[in-house]
N, C-alpha and C. Protein backbone atom coordinates (compact mmCIF):
# COMPACT_ATOMS: atom_id res chain seq x y z
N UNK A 1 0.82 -1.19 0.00
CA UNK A 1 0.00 0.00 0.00
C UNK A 1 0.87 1.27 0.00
N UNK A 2 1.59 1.62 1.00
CA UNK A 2 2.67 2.20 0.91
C UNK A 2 3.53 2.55 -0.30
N UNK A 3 4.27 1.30 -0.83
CA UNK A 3 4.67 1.44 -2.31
C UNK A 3 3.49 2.64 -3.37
N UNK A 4 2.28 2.32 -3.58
CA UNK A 4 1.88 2.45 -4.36
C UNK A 4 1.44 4.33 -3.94
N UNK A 5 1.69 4.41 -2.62
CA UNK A 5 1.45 5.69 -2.14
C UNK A 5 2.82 6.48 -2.79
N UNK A 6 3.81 6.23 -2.57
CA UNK A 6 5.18 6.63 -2.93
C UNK A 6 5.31 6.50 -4.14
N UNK A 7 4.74 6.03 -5.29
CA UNK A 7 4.35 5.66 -6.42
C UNK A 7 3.57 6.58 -7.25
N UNK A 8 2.44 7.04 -6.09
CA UNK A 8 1.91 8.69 -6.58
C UNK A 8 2.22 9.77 -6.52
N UNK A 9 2.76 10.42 -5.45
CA UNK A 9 3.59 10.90 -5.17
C UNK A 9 5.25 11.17 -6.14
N UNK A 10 5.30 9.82 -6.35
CA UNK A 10 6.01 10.18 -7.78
C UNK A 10 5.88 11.22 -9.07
N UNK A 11 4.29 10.44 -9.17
CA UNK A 11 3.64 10.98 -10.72
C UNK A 11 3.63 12.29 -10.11
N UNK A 12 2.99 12.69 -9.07
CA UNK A 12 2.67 14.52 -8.96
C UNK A 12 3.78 15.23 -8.63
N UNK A 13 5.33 14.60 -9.13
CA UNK A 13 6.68 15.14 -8.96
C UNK A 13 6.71 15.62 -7.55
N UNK A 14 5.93 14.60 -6.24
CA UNK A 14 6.35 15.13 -5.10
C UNK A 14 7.73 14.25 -4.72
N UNK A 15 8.66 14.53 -5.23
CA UNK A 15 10.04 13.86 -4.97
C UNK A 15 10.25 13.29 -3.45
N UNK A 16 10.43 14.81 -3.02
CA UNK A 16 10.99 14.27 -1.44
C UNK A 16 10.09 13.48 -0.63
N UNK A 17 8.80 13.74 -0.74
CA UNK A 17 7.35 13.21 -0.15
C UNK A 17 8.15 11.75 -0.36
N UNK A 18 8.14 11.09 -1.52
CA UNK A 18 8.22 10.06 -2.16
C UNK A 18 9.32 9.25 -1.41
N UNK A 19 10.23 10.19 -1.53
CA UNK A 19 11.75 9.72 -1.07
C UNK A 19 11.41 9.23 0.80
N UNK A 20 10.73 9.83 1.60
CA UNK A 20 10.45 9.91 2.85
C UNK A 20 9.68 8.75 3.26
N UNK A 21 8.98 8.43 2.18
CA UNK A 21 7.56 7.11 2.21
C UNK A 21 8.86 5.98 2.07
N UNK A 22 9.54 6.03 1.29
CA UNK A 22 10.30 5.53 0.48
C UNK A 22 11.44 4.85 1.75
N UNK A 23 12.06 5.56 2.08
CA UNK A 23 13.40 5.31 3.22
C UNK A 23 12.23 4.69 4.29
N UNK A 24 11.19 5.13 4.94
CA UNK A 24 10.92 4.30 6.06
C UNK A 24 10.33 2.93 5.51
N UNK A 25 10.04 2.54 4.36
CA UNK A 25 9.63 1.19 4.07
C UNK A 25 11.11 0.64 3.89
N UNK A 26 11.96 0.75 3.62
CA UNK A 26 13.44 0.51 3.75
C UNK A 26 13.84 0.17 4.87
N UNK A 27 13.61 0.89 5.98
CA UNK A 27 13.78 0.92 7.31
C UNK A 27 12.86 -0.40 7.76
N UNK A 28 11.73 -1.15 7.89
CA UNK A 28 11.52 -1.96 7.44
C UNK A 28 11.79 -3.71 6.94
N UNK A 29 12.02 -2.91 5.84
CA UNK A 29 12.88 -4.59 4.73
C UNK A 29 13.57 -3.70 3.49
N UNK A 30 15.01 -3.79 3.87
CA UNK A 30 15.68 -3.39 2.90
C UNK A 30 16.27 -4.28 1.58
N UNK A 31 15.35 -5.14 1.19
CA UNK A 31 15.91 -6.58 0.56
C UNK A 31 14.68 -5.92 -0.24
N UNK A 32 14.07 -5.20 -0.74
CA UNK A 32 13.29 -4.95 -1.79
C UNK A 32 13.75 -4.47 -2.99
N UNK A 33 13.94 -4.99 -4.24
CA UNK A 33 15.04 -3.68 -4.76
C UNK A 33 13.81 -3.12 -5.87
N UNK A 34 12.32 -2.75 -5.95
CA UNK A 34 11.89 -2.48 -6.08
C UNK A 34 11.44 -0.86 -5.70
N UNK A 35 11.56 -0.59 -4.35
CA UNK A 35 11.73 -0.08 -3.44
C UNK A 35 12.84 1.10 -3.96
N UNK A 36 14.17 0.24 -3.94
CA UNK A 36 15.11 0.53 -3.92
C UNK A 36 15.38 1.49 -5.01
N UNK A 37 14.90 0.90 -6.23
CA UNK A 37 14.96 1.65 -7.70
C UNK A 37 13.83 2.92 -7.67
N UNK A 38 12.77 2.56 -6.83
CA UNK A 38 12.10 3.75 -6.99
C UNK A 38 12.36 5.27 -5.92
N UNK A 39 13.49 4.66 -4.90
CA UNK A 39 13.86 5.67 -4.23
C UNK A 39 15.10 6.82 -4.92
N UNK A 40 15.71 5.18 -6.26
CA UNK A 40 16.70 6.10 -6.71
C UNK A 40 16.10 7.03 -7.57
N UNK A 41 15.19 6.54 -8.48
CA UNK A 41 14.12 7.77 -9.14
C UNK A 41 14.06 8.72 -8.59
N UNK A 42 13.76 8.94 -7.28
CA UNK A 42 13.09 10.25 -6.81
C UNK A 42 14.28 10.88 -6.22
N UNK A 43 15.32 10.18 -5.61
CA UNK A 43 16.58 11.34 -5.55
C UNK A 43 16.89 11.81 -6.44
N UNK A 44 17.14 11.28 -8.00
CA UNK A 44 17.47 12.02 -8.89
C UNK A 44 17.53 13.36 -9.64
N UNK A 45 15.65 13.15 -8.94
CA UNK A 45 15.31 14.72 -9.30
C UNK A 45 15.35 15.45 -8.29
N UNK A 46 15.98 15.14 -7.14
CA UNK A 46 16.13 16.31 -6.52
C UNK A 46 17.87 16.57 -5.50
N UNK A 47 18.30 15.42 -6.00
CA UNK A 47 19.46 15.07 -5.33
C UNK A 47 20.10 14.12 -6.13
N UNK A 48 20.93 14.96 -7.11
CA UNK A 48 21.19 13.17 -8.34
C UNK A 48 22.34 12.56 -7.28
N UNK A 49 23.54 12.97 -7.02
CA UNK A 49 24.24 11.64 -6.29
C UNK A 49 23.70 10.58 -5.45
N UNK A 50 22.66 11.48 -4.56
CA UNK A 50 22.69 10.35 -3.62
C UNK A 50 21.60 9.28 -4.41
N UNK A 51 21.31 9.67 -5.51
CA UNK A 51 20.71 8.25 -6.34
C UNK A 51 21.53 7.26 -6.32
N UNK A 52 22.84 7.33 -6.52
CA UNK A 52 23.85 6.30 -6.94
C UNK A 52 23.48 4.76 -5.84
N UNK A 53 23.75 4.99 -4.57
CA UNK A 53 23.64 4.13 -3.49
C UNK A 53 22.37 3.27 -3.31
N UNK A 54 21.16 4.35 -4.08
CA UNK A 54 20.18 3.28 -3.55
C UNK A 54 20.10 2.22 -4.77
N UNK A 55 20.65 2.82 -6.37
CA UNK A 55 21.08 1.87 -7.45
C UNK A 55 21.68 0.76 -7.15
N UNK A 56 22.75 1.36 -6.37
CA UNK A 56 23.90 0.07 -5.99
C UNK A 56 22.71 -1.05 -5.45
N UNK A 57 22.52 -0.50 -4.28
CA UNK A 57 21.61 -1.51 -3.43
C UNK A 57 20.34 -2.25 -4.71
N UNK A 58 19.73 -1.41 -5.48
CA UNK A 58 19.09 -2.30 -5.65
C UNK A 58 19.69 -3.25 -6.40
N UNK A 59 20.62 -3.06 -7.27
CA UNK A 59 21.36 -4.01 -8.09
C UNK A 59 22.19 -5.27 -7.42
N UNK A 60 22.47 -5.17 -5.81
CA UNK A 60 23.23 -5.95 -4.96
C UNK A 60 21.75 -7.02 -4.55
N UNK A 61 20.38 -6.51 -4.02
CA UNK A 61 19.61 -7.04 -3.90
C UNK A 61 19.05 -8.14 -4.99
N UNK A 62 19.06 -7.43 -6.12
CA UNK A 62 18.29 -8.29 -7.34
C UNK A 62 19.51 -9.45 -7.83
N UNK A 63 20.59 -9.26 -7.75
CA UNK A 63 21.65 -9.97 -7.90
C UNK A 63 21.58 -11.29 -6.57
N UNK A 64 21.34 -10.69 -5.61
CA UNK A 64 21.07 -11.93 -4.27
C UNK A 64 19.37 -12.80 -4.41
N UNK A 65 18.30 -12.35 -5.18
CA UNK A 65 17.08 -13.01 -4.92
C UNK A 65 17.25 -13.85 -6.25
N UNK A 66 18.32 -13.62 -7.15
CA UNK A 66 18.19 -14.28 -8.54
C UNK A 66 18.73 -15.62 -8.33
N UNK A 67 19.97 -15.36 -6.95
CA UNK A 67 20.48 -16.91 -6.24
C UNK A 67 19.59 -17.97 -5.87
């Protein structure tokens, strides 16, 4: 439910909103890399580096559930 809240929030370019929904479902279960990719989305537009990390992560995640 959550996801899909942070998901809208997307579309109406509320970035940081997004990013905030976003880190406490992380906080959570950080093994989502769903999650993960859509948090890097929304730093991008408002913070491109710190996109990089949540990329990493999701790419470290999707690389571990494919095991």
């Amino acid at each position: 439910m959550r996801v899909s809240t942070a998901k809208l929030f997307l579309e109406l370019q509320q970035f940081e909103v997004a990013a905030e929904i976003l880190v406490s479902l992380l906080d959570e279960d950080d093994n989502v890399s769903e999650v993960w990719f859509l948090l890097a989305f929304a730093y991008a537009h408002f913070d491109v580096p710190a996109a990089v990390q949540p990329l990493e992560e999701c790419k470290r995640v999707r690389i571990f559930s494919d095991v």
